[in-house]
Protein backbone atom coordinates (compact mmCIF):
# COMPACT_ATOMS: atom_id res chain seq x y z
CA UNK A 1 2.29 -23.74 -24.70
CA UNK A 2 1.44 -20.13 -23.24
CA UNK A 3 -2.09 -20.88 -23.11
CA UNK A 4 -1.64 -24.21 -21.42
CA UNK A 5 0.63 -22.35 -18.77
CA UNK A 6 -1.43 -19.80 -18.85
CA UNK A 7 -4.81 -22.46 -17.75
CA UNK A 8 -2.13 -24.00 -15.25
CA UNK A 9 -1.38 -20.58 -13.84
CA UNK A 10 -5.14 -19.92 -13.60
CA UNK A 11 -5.63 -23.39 -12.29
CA UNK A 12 -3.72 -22.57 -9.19
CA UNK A 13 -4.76 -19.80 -8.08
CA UNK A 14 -7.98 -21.01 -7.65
CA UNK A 15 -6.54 -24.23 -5.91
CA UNK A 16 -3.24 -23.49 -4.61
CA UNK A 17 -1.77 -26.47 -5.96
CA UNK A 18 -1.01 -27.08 -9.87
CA UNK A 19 2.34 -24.92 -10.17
CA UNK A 20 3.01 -25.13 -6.36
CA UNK A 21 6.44 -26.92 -7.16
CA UNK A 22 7.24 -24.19 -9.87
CA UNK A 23 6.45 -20.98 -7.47
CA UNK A 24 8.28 -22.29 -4.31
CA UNK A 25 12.25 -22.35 -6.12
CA UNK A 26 10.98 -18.80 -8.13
CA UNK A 27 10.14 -17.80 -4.36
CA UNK A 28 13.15 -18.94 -3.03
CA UNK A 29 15.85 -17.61 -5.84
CA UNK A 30 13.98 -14.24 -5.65
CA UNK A 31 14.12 -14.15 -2.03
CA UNK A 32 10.11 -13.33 -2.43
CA UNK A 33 7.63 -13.23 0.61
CA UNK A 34 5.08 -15.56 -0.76
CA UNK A 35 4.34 -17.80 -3.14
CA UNK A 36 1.45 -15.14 -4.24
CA UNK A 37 4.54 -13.20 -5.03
CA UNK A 38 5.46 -15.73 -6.86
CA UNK A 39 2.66 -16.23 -9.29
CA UNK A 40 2.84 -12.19 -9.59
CA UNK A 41 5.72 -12.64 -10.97
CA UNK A 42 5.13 -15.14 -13.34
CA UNK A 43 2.07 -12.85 -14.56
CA UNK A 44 4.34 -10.56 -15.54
CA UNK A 45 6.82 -12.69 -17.86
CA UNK A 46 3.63 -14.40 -19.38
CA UNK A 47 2.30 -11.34 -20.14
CA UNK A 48 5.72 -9.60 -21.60
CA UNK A 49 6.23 -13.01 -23.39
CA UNK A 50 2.86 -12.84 -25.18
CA UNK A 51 3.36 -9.34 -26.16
CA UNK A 52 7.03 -10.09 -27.24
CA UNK A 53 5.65 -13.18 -29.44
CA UNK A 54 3.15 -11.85 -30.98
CA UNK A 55 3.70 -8.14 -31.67
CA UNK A 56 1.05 -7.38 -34.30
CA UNK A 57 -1.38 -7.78 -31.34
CA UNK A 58 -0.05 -5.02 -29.00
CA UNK A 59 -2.95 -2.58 -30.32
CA UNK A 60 -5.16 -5.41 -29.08
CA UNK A 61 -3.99 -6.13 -25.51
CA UNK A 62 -3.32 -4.67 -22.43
CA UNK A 63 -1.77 -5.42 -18.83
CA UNK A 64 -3.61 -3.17 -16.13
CA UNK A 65 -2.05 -3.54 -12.55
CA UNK A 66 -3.84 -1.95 -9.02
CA UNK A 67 -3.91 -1.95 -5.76
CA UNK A 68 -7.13 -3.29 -4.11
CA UNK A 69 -7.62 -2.00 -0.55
CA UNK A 70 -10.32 -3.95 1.29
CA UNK A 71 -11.77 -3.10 4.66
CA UNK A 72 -14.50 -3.97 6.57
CA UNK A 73 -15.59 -6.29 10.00
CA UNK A 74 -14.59 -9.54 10.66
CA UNK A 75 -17.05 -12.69 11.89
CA UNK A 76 -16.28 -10.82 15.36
CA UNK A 77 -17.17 -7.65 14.70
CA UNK A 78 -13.14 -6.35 14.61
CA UNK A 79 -12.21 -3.61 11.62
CA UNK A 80 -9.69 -5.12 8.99
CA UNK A 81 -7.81 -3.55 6.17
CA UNK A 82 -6.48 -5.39 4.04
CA UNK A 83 -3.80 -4.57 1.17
CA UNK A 84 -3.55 -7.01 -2.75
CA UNK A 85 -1.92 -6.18 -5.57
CA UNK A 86 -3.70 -7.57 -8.76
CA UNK A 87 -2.43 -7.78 -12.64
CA UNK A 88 -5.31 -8.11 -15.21
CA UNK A 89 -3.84 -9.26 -18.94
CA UNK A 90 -6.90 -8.50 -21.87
CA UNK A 91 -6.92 -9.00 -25.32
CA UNK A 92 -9.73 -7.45 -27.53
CA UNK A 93 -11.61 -9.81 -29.31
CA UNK A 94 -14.43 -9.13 -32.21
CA UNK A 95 -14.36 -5.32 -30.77
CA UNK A 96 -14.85 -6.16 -27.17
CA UNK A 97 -12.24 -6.26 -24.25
CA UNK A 98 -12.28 -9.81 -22.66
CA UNK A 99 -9.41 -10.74 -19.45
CA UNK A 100 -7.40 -13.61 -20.39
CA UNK A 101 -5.28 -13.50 -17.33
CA UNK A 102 -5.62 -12.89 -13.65
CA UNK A 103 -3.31 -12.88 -11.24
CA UNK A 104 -3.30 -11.29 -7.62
CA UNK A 105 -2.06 -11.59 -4.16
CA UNK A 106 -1.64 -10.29 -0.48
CA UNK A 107 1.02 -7.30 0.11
CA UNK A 108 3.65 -8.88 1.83
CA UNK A 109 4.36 -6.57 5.01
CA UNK A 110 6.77 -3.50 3.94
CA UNK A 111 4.24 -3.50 0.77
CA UNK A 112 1.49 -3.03 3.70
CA UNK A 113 3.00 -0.56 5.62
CA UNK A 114 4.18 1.73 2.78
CA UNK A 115 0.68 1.84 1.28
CA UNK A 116 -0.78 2.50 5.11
CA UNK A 117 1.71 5.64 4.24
CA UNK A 118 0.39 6.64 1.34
CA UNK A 119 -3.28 6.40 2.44
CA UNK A 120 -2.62 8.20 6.05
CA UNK A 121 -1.46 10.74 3.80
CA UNK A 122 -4.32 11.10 1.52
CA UNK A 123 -6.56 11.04 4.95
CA UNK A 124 -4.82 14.25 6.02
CA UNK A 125 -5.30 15.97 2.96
CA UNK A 126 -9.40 14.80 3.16
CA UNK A 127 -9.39 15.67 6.61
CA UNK A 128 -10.70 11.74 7.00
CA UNK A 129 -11.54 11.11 10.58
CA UNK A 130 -13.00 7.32 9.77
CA UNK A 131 -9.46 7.09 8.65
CA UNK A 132 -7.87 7.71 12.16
CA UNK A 133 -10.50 6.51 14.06
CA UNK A 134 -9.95 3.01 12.18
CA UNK A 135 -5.99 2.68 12.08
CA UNK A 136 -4.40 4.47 15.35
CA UNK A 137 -4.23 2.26 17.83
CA UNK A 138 -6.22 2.91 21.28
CA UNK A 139 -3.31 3.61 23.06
CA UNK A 140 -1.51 5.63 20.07
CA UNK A 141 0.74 8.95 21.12
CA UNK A 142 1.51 11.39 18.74
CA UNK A 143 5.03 14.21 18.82
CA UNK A 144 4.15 16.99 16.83
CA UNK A 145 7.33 18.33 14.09
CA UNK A 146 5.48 21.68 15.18
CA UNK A 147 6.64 22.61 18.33
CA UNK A 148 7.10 19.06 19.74
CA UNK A 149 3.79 18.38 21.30
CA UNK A 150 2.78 15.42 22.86
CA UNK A 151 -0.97 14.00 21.73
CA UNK A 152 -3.06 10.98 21.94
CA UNK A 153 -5.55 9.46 19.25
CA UNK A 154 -8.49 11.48 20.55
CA UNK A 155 -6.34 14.51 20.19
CA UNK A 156 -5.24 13.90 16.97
CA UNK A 157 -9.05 13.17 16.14
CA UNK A 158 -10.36 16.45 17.67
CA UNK A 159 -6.99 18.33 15.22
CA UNK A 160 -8.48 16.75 12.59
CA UNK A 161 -12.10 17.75 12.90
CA UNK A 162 -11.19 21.17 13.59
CA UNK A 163 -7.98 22.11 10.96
CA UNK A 164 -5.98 24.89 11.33
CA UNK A 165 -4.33 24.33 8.30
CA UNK A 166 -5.51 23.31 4.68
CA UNK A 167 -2.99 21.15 3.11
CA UNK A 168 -2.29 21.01 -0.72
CA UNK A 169 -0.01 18.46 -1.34
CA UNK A 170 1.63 15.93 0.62
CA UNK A 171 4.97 13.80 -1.29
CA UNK A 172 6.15 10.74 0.42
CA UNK A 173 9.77 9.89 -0.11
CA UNK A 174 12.71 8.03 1.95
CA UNK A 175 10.39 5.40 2.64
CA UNK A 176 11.93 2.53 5.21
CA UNK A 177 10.51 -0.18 6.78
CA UNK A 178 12.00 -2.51 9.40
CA UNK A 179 10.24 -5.52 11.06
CA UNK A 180 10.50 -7.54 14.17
CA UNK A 181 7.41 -9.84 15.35
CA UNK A 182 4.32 -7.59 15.52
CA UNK A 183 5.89 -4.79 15.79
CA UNK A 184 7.30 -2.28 12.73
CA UNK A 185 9.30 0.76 12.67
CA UNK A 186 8.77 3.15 9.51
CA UNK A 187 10.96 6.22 8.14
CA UNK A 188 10.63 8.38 5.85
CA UNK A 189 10.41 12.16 4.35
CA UNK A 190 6.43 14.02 3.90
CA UNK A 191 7.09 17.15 1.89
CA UNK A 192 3.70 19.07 2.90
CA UNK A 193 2.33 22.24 1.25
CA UNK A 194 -0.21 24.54 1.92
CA UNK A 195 -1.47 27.25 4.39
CA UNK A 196 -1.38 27.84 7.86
CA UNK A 197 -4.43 29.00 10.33
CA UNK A 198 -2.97 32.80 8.84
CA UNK A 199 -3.15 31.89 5.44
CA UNK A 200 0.27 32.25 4.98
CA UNK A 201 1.60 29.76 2.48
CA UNK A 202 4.24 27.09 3.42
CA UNK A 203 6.54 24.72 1.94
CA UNK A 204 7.81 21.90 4.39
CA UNK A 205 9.75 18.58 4.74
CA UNK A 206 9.24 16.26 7.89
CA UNK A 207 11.10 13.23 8.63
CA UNK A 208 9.29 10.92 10.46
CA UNK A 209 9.46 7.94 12.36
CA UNK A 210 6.34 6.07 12.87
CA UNK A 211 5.93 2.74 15.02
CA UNK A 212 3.32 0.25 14.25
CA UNK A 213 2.01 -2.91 15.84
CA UNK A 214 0.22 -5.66 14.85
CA UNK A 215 -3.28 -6.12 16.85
CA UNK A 216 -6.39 -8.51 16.02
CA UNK A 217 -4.51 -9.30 12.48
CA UNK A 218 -3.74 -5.97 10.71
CA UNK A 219 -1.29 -2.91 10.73
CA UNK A 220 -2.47 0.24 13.50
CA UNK A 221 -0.20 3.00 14.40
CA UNK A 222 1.03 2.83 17.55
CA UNK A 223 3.05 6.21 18.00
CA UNK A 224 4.50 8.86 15.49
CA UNK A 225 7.75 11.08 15.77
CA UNK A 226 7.89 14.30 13.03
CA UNK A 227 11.18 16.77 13.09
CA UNK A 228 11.13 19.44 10.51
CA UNK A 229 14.05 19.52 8.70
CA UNK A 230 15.75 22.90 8.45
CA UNK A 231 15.61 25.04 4.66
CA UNK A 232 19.31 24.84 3.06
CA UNK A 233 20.35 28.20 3.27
């Protein structure tokens, strides 16, 4: 029976139609964001029911889950980035690893944002200008947690080429993300270390509030607020 569902399951997501009437109730009772969330979801229990059923073969499978971030041009020559989550299920057979199951879909818009998050921070710490120049909107504006100053995306850019400080860590936390048409507010907490342009070490947290908007079919920043918040004394 698993390996029937299992073909079914496989079935439709190469046709989008087999298990349709399944995944639209599981969609609905879980309050999900699309049916590819769905058929995530029923990766999952297949692959915890396999393991469950058969435990002598747990040395002999595995369940890898990733992110896939995908970005290129369009047909039109417009920059896209798009965000998937996939779930791989293999079983080793005769001394080789062979997939059994695939399953993976589009990150529904929160999903989207939050990784956007993650990866703006991981451009900061690479000093990744391809990064900036591809995500902040042309008419972005920037307020500064250090001192309050006001910036645009080519003044951000020129920061960026040209650091003053040299980060060592950045930890995203508080993460919160609120839509309305094309257009997103995100909060959250960066606790940044490194050093500053004196070398002297420092140890920071920075709420933020960033706004983004949607534009030619993906995520850019649009403007982004940072207040330091105060040591506990």
């Amino acid at each position: 029976m698993l390996i029937l569902v299992s073909l079914l399951h496989a079935f439709t997501h190469i046709y989008q139609v087999a298990l349709l009437p399944l995944y639209l109730p599981i969609q609905k009772g879980f309050g999900l964001a699309s049916v590819g969330s769905s058929t995530f979801l029923v990766t999952l229990m297949m692959a915890a029911y396999s393991l469950r059923e058969k435990p002598r073969s747990m040395t002999k499978g595995a369940v890898i889950t990733h992110r896939n971030t995908i970005t290129g041009t369009d047909v039109d020559g417009k920059p896209f980035t798009e965000y998937r989550r996939s779930v791989h299920v293999l079983e080793k057979r005769k001394g080789n690893w062979q997939v059994v199951s695939n399953s993976g879909h589009k990150l529904a818009d929160a999903g989207q944002l939050y990784y956007m998050e993650l990866d703006w921070n991981a451009a900061d710490m690479k000093n990744d200008v391809s990064w900036y120049e591809r995500n902040l909107a042309n008419d972005f504006s920037s307020v500064s947690s250090r001192g309050g100053a006001l910036s645009d995306k080519a003044g951000d850019i020129a920061d960026m080429r040209s650091p003053k400080r040299k980060l060592a860590s950045i930890v995203l936390s508080d993460f919160d993300a609120r839509m309305s048409g094309n257009t997103a507010v995100v909060t959250g907490v960066n606790h940044v270390t490194g050093t500053d342009d004196k070398n002297q070490a420092f140890d920071q947290r920075v709420r933020f509030t960033d706004t983004f908007v949607r534009r030619d079919g993906r995520w850019q920043v649009w403007a982004t607020q940072g207040t330091l918040i105060p040591d506990k004394k």
